[in-house]
N, C-alpha and C. Protein backbone atom coordinates (compact mmCIF):
# COMPACT_ATOMS: atom_id res chain seq x y z
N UNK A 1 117.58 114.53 76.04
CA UNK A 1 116.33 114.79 76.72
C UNK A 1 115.56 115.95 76.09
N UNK A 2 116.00 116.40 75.21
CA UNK A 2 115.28 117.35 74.23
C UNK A 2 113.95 117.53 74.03
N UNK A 3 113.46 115.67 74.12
CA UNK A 3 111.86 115.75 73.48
C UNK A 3 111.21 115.31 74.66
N UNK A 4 111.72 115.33 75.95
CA UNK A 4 111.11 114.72 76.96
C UNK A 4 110.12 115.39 77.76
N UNK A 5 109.68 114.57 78.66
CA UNK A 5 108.42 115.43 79.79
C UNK A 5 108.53 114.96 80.57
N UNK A 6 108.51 115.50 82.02
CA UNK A 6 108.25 114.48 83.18
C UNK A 6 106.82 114.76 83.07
N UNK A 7 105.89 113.59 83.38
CA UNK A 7 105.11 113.79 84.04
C UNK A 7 104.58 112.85 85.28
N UNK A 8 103.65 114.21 85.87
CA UNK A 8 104.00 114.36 87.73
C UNK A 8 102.54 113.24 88.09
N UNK A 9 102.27 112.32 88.29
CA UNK A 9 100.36 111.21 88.09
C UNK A 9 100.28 111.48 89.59
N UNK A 10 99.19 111.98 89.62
CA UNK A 10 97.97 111.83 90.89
C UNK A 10 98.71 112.00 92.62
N UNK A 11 99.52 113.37 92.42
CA UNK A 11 100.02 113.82 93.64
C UNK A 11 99.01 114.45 94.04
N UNK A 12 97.83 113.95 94.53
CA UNK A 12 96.70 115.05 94.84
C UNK A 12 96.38 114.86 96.29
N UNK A 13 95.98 115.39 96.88
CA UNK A 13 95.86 115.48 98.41
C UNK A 13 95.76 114.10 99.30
N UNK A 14 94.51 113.73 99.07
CA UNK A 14 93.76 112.75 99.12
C UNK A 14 94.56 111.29 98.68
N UNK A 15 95.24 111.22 97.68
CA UNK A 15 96.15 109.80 97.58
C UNK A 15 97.62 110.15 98.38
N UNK A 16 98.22 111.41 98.27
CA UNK A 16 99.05 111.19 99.00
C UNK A 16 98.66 111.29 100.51
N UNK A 17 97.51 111.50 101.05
CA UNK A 17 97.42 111.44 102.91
C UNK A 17 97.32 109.99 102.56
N UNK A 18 96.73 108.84 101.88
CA UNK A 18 96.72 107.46 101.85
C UNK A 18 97.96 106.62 101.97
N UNK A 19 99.01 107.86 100.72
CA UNK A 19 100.19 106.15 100.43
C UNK A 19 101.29 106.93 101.02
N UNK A 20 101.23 108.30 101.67
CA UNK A 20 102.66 108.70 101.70
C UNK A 20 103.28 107.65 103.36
N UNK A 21 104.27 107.30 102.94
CA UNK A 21 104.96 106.88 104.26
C UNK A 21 105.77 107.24 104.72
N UNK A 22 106.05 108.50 104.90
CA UNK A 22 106.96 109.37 105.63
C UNK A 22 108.68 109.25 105.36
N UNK A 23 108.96 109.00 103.72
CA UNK A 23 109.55 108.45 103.64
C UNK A 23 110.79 109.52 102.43
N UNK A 24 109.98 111.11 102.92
CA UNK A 24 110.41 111.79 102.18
C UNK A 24 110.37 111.55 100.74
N UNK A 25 109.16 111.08 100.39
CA UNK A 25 108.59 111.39 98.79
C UNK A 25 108.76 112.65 98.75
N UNK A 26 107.79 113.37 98.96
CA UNK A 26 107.28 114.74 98.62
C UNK A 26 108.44 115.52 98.11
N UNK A 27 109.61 116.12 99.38
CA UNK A 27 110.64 116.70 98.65
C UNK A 27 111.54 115.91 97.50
N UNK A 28 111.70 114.66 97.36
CA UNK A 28 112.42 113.95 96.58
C UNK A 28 111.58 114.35 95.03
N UNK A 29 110.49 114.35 94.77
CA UNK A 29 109.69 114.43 93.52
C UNK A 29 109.64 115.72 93.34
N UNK A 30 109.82 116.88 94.40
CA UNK A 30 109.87 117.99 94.42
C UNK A 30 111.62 118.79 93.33
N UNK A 31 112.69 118.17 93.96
CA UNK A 31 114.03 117.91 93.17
C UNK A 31 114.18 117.75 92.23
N UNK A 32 113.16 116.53 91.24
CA UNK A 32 113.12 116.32 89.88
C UNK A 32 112.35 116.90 89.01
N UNK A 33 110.85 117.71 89.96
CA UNK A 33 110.23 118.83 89.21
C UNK A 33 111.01 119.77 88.77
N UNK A 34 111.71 120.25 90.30
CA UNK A 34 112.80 121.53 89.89
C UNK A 34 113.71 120.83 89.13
N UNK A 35 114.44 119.99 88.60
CA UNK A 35 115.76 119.70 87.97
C UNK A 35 115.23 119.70 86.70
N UNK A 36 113.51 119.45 86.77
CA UNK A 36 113.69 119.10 85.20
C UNK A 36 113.00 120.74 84.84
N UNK A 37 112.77 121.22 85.36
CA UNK A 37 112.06 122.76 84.81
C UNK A 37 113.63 123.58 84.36
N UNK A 38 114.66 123.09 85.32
CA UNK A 38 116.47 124.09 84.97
C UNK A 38 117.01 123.29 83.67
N UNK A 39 116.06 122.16 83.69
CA UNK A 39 116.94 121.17 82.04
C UNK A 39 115.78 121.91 81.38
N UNK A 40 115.06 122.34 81.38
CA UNK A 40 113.85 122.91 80.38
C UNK A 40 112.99 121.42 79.86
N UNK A 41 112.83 121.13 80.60
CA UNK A 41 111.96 119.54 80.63
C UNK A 41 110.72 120.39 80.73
N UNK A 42 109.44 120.11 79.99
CA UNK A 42 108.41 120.48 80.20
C UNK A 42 108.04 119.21 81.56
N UNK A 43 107.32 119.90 82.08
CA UNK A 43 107.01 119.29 83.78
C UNK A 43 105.00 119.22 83.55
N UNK A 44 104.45 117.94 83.16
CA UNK A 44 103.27 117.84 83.42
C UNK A 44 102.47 117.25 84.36
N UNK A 45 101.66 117.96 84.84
CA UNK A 45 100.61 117.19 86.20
C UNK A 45 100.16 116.57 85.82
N UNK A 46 99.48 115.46 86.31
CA UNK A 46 98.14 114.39 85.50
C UNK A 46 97.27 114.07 86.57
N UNK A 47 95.97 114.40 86.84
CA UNK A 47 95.29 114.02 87.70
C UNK A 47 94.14 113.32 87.77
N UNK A 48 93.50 112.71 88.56
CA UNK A 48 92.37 111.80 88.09
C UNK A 48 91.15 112.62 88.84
N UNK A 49 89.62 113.03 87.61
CA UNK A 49 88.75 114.08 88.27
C UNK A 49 87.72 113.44 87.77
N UNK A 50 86.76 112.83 88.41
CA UNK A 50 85.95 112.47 88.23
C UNK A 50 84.35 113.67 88.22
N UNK A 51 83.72 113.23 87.66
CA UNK A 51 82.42 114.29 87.20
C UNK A 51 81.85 114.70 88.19
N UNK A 52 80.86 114.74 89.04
CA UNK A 52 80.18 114.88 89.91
C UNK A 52 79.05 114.27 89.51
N UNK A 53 78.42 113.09 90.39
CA UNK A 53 77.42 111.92 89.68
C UNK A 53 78.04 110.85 88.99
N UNK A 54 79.55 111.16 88.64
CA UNK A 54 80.15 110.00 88.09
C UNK A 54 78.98 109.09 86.92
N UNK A 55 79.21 109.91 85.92
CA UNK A 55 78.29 109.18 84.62
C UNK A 55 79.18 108.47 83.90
N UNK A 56 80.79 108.52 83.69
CA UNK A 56 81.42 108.01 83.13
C UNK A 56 81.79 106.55 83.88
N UNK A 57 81.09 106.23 84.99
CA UNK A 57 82.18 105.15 85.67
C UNK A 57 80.75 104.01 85.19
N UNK A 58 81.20 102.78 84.82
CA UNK A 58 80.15 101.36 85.15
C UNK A 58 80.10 100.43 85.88
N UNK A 59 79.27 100.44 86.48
CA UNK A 59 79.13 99.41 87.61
C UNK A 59 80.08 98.12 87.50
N UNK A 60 80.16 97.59 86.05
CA UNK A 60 81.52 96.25 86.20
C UNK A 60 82.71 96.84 86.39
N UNK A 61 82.86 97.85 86.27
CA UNK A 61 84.55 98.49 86.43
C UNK A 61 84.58 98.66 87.85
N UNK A 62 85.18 97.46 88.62
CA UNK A 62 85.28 97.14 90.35
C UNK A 62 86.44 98.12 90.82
N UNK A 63 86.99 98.34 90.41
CA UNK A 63 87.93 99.54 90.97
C UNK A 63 87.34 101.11 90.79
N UNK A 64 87.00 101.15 90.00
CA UNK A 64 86.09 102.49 89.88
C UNK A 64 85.01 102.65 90.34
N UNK A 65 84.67 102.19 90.73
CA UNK A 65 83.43 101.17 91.53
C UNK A 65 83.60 101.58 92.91
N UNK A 66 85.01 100.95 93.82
CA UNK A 66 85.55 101.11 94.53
C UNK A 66 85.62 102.54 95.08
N UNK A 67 86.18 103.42 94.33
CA UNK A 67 86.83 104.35 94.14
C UNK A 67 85.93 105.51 94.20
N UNK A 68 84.45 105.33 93.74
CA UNK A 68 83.53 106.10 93.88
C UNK A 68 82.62 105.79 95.05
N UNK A 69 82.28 104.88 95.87
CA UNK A 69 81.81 104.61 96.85
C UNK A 69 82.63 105.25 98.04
N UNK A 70 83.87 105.18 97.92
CA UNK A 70 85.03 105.35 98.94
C UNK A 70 84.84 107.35 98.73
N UNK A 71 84.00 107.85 97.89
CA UNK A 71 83.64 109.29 97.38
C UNK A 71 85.07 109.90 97.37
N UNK A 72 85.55 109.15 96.58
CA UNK A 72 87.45 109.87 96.54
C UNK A 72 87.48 110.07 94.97
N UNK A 73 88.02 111.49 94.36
CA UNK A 73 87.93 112.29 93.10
C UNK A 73 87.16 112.77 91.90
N UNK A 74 85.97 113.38 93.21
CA UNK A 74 85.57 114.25 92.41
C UNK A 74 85.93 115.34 92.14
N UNK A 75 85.44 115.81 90.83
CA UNK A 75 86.10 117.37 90.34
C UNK A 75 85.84 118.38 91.53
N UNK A 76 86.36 119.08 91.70
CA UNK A 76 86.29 120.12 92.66
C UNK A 76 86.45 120.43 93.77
N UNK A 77 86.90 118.63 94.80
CA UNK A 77 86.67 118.85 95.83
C UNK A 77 88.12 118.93 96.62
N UNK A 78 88.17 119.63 97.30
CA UNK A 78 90.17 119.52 98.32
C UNK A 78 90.78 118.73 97.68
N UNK A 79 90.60 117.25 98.00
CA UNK A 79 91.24 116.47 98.27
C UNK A 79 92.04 115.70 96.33
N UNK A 80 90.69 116.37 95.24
CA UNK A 80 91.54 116.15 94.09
C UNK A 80 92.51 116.94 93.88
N UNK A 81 92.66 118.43 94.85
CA UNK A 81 93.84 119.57 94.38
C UNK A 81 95.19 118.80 94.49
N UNK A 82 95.99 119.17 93.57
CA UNK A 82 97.36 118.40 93.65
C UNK A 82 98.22 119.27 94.88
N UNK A 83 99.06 118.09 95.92
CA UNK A 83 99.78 118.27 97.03
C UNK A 83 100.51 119.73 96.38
N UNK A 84 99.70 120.77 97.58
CA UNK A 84 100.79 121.88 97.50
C UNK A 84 102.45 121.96 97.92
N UNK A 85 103.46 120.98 98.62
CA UNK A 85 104.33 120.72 97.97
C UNK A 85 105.10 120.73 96.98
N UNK A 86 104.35 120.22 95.70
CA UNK A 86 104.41 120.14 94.70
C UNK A 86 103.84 120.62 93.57
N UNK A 87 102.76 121.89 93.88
CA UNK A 87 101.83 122.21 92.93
C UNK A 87 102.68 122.91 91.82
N UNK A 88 101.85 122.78 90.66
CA UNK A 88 102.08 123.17 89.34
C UNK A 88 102.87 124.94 89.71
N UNK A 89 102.98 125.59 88.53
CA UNK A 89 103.83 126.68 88.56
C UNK A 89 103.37 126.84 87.15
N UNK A 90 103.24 128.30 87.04
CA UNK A 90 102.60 128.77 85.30
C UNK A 90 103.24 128.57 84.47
N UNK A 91 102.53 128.08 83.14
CA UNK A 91 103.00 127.45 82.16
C UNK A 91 102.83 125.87 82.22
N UNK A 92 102.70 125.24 83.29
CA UNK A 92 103.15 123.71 83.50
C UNK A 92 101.73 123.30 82.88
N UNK A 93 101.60 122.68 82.45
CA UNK A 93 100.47 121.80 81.88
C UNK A 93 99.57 120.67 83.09
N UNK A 94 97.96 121.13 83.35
CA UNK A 94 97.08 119.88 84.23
C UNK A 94 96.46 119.68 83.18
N UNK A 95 96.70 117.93 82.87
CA UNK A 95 95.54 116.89 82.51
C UNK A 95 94.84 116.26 83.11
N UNK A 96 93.45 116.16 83.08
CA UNK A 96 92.48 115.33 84.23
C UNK A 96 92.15 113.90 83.02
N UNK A 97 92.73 113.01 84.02
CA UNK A 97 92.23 111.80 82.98
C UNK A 97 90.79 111.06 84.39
N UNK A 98 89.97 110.51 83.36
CA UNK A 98 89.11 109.46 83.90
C UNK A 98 89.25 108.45 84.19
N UNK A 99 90.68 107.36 84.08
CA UNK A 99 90.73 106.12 84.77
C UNK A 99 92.50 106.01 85.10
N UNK A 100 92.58 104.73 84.94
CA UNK A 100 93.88 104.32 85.45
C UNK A 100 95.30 105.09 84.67
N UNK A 101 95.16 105.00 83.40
CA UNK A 101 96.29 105.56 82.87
C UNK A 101 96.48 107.41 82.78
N UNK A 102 97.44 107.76 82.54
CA UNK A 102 97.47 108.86 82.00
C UNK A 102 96.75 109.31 80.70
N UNK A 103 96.76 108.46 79.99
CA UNK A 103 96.09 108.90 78.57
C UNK A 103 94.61 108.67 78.81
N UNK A 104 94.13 107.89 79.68
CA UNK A 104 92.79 107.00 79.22
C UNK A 104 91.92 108.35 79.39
N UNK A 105 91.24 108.47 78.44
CA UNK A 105 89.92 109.81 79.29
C UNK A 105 90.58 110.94 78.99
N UNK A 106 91.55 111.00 78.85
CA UNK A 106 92.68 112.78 78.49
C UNK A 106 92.89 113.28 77.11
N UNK A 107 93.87 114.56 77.00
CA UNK A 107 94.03 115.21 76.20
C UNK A 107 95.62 115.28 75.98
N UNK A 108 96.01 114.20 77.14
CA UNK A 108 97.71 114.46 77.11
C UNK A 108 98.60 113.62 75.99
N UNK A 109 97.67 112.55 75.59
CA UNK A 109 98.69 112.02 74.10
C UNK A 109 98.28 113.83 72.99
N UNK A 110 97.54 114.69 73.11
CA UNK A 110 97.36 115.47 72.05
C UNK A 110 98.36 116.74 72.66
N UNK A 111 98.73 116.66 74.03
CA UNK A 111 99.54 117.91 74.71
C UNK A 111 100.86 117.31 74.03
N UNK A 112 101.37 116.05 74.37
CA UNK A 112 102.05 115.59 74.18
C UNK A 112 102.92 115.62 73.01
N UNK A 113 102.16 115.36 71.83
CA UNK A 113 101.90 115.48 70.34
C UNK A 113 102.45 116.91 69.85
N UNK A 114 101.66 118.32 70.56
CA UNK A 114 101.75 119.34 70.10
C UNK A 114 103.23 119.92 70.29
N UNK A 115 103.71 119.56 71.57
CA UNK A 115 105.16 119.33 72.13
C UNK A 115 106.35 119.13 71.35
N UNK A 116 105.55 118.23 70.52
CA UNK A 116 106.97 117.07 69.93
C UNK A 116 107.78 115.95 70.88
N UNK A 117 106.53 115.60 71.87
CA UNK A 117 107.55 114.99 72.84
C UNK A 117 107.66 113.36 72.44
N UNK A 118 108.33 112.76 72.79
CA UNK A 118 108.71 111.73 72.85
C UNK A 118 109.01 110.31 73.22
N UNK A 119 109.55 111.10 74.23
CA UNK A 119 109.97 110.12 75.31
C UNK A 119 109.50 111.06 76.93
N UNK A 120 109.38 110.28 77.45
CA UNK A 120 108.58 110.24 78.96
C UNK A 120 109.13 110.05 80.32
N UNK A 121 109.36 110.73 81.49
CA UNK A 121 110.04 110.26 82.69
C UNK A 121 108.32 110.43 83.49
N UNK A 122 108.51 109.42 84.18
CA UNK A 122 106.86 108.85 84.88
C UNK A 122 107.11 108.83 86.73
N UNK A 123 106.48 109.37 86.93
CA UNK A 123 107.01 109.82 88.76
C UNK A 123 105.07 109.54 88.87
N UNK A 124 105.22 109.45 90.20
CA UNK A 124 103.83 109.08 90.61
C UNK A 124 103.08 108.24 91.76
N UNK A 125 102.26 108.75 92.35
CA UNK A 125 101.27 107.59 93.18
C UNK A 125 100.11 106.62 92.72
N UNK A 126 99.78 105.66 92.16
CA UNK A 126 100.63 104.73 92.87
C UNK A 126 101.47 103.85 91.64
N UNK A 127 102.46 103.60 92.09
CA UNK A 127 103.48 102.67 90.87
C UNK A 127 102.38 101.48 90.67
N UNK A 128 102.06 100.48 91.27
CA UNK A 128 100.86 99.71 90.60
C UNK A 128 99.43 100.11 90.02
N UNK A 129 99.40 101.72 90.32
CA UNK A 129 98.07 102.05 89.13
C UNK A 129 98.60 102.79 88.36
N UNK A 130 99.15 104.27 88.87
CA UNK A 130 98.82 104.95 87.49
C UNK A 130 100.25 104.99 86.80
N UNK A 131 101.31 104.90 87.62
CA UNK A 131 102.78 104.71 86.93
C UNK A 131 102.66 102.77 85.94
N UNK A 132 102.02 101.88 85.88
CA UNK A 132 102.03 100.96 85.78
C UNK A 132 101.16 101.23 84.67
N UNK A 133 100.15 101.53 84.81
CA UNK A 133 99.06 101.54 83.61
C UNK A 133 99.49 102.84 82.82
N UNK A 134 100.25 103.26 82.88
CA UNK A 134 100.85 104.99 82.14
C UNK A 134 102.03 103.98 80.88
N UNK A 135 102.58 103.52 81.85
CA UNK A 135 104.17 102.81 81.06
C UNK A 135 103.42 101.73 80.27
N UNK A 136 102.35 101.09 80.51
CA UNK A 136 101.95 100.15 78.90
C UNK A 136 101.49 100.71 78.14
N UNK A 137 100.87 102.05 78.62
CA UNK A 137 100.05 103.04 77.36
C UNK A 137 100.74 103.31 76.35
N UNK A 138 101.90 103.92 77.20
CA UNK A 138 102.96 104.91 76.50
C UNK A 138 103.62 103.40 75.54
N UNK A 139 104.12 102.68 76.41
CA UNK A 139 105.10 101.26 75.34
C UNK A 139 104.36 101.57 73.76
N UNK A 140 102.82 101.12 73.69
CA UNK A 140 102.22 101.29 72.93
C UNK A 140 101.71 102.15 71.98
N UNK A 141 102.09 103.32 72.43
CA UNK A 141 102.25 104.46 72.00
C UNK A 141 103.35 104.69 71.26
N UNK A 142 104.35 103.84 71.40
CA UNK A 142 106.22 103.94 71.02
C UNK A 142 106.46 105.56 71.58
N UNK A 143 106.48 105.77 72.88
CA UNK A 143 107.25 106.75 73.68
C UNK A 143 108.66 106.04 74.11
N UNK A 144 109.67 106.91 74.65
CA UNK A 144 110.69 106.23 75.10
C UNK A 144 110.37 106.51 76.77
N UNK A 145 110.92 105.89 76.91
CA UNK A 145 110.43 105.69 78.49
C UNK A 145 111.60 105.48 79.88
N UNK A 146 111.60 106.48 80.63
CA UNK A 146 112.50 106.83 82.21
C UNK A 146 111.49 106.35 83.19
N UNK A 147 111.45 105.44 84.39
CA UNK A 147 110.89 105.85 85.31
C UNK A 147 111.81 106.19 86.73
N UNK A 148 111.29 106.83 86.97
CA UNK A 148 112.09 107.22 88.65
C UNK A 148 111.43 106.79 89.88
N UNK A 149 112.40 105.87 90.41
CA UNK A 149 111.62 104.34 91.18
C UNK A 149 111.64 105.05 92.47
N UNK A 150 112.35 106.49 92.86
CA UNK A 150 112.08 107.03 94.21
C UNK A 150 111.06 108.26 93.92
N UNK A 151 110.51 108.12 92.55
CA UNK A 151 110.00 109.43 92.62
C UNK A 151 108.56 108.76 92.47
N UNK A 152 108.05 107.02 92.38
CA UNK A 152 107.15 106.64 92.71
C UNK A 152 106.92 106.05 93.69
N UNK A 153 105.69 105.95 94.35
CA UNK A 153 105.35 105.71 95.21
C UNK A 153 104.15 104.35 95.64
N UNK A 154 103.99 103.51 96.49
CA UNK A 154 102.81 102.64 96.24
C UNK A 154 102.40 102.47 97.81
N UNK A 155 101.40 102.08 97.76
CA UNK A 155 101.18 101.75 99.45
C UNK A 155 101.60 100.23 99.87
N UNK A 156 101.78 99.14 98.92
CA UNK A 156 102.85 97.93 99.43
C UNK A 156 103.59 98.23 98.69
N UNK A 157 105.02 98.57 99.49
CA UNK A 157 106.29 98.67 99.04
C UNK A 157 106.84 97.31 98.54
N UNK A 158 106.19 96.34 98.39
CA UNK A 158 106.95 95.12 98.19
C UNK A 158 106.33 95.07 96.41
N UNK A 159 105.56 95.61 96.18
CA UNK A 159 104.98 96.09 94.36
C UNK A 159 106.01 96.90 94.53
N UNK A 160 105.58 98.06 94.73
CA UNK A 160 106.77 98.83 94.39
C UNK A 160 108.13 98.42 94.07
N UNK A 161 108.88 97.71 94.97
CA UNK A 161 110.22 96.89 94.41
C UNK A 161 109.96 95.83 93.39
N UNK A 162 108.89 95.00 93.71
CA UNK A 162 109.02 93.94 92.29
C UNK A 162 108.74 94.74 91.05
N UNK A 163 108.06 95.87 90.88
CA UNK A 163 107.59 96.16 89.40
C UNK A 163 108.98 97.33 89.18
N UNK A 164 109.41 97.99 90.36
CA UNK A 164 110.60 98.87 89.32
C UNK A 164 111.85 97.90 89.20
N UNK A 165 111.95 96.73 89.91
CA UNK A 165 113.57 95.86 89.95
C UNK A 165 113.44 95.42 88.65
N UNK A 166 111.82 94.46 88.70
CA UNK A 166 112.11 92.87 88.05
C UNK A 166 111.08 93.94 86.83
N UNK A 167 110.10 94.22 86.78
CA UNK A 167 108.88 94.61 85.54
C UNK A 167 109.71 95.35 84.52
N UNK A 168 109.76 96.99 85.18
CA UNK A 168 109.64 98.24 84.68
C UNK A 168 111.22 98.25 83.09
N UNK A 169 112.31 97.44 84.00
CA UNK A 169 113.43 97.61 83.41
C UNK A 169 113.53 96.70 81.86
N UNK A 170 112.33 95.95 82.21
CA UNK A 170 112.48 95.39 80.72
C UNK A 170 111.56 95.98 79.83
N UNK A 171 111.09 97.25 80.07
CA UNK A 171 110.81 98.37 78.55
C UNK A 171 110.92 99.83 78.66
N UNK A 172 111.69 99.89 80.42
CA UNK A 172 112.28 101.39 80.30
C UNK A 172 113.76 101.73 80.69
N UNK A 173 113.85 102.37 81.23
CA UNK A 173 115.19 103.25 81.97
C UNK A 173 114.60 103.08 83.19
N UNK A 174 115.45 102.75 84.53
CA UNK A 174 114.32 102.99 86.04
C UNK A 174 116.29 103.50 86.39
N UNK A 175 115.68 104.74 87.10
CA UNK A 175 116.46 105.33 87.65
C UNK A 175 115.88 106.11 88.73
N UNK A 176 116.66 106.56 90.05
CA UNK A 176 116.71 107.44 90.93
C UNK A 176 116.72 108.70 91.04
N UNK A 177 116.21 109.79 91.42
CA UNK A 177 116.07 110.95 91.00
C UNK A 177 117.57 111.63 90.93
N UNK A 178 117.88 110.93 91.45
CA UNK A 178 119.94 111.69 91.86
C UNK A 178 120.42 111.61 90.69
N UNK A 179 120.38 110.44 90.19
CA UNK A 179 121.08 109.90 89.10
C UNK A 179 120.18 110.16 87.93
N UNK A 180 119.44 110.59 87.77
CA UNK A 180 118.65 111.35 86.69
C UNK A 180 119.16 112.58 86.90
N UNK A 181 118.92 113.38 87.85
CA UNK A 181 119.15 114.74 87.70
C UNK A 181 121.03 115.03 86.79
N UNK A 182 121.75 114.20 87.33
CA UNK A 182 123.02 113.85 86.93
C UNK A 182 123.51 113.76 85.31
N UNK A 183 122.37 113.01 85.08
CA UNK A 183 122.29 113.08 83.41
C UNK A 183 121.54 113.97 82.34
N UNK A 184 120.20 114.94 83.21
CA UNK A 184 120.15 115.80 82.54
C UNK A 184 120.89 117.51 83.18
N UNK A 185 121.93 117.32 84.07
CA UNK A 185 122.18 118.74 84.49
C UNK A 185 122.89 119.14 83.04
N UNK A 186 122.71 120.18 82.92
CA UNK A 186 123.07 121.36 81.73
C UNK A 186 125.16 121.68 81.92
């Protein structure tokens, strides 16, 4: 795990009052932040911040579309701050990307890069957007790839199980935060 990163997608106020289901996410993703900061895992945020006026979004892009009508992530406002729970800690790296993936709109394939990193553990809300659209980026990218199927989250849990059982395992690692922490304790 030398060249690895977790990174932490769109724990920000506002998506988790939407998808959390009381199901003890929060401290569970909280465990693998801390486990991976004691393995010396660089630990990155990724958040989605939209402009104010939204000049980057186009009217055919129906989810962004969506997403800006619904007036959910703009830069600056509460609800993009990432869940204090879980907020960053100095040194940790925030990327603001503009759409679905981690990379799309960002600077984190170049954080990434400067790193030497590699390979990737992907935690996040929601496993059908941004953990889903993160893991084809990265495939494509040739990252190696962990996901942690309790450390994502979706608002139908029935995605959530089909994409970490049947999807995720045929181009990553899908493991549990227990059993991750297990393999990188020192």
């Amino acid at each position: 795990m030398a060249n690895s990163a977790l990174l932490v997608m769109d724990i920000q106020r506002d998506i988790v009052a939407i998808a959390d289901d009381g199901s003890e996410y929060l401290p569970r993703l909280r465990r693998a932040i801390d486990g991976a900061r004691a393995a010396d895992i660089p630990v990155i945020y990724v958040v989605i911040g939209l402009r104010p006026g939204d000049p980057q979004i186009s009217p055919r892009n129906k989810v962004m579309t969506n997403i800006v009508q619904a007036g959910l992530f703009t830069e600056g406002e509460p609800g993009t701050e990432i869940h204090d729970d879980v907020a960053p800690q100095q040194g940790d790296v925030v990327v603001t990307k503009r759409r679905g993936s981690a990379f799309s709109g960002s600077d984190l394939d170049l954080v990434l890069r400067a790193r030497d990193v590699d390979s990737l553990v992907l935690t996040g809300i929601a496993t059908s957007a941004v953990v889903l659209s993160t893991l084809w980026h990265a495939i494509d990218l040739d990252f190696g790839l962990t996901v942690l199927a309790d450390a994502c989250l979706d608002t139908d849990p029935e995605v959530h199980r089909m994409l970490t059982e049947k999807l995720f395992p045929q181009w990553a690692d899908v493991l549990d935060v227990d059993d991750w922490l297990k393999a990188i304790a020192p």
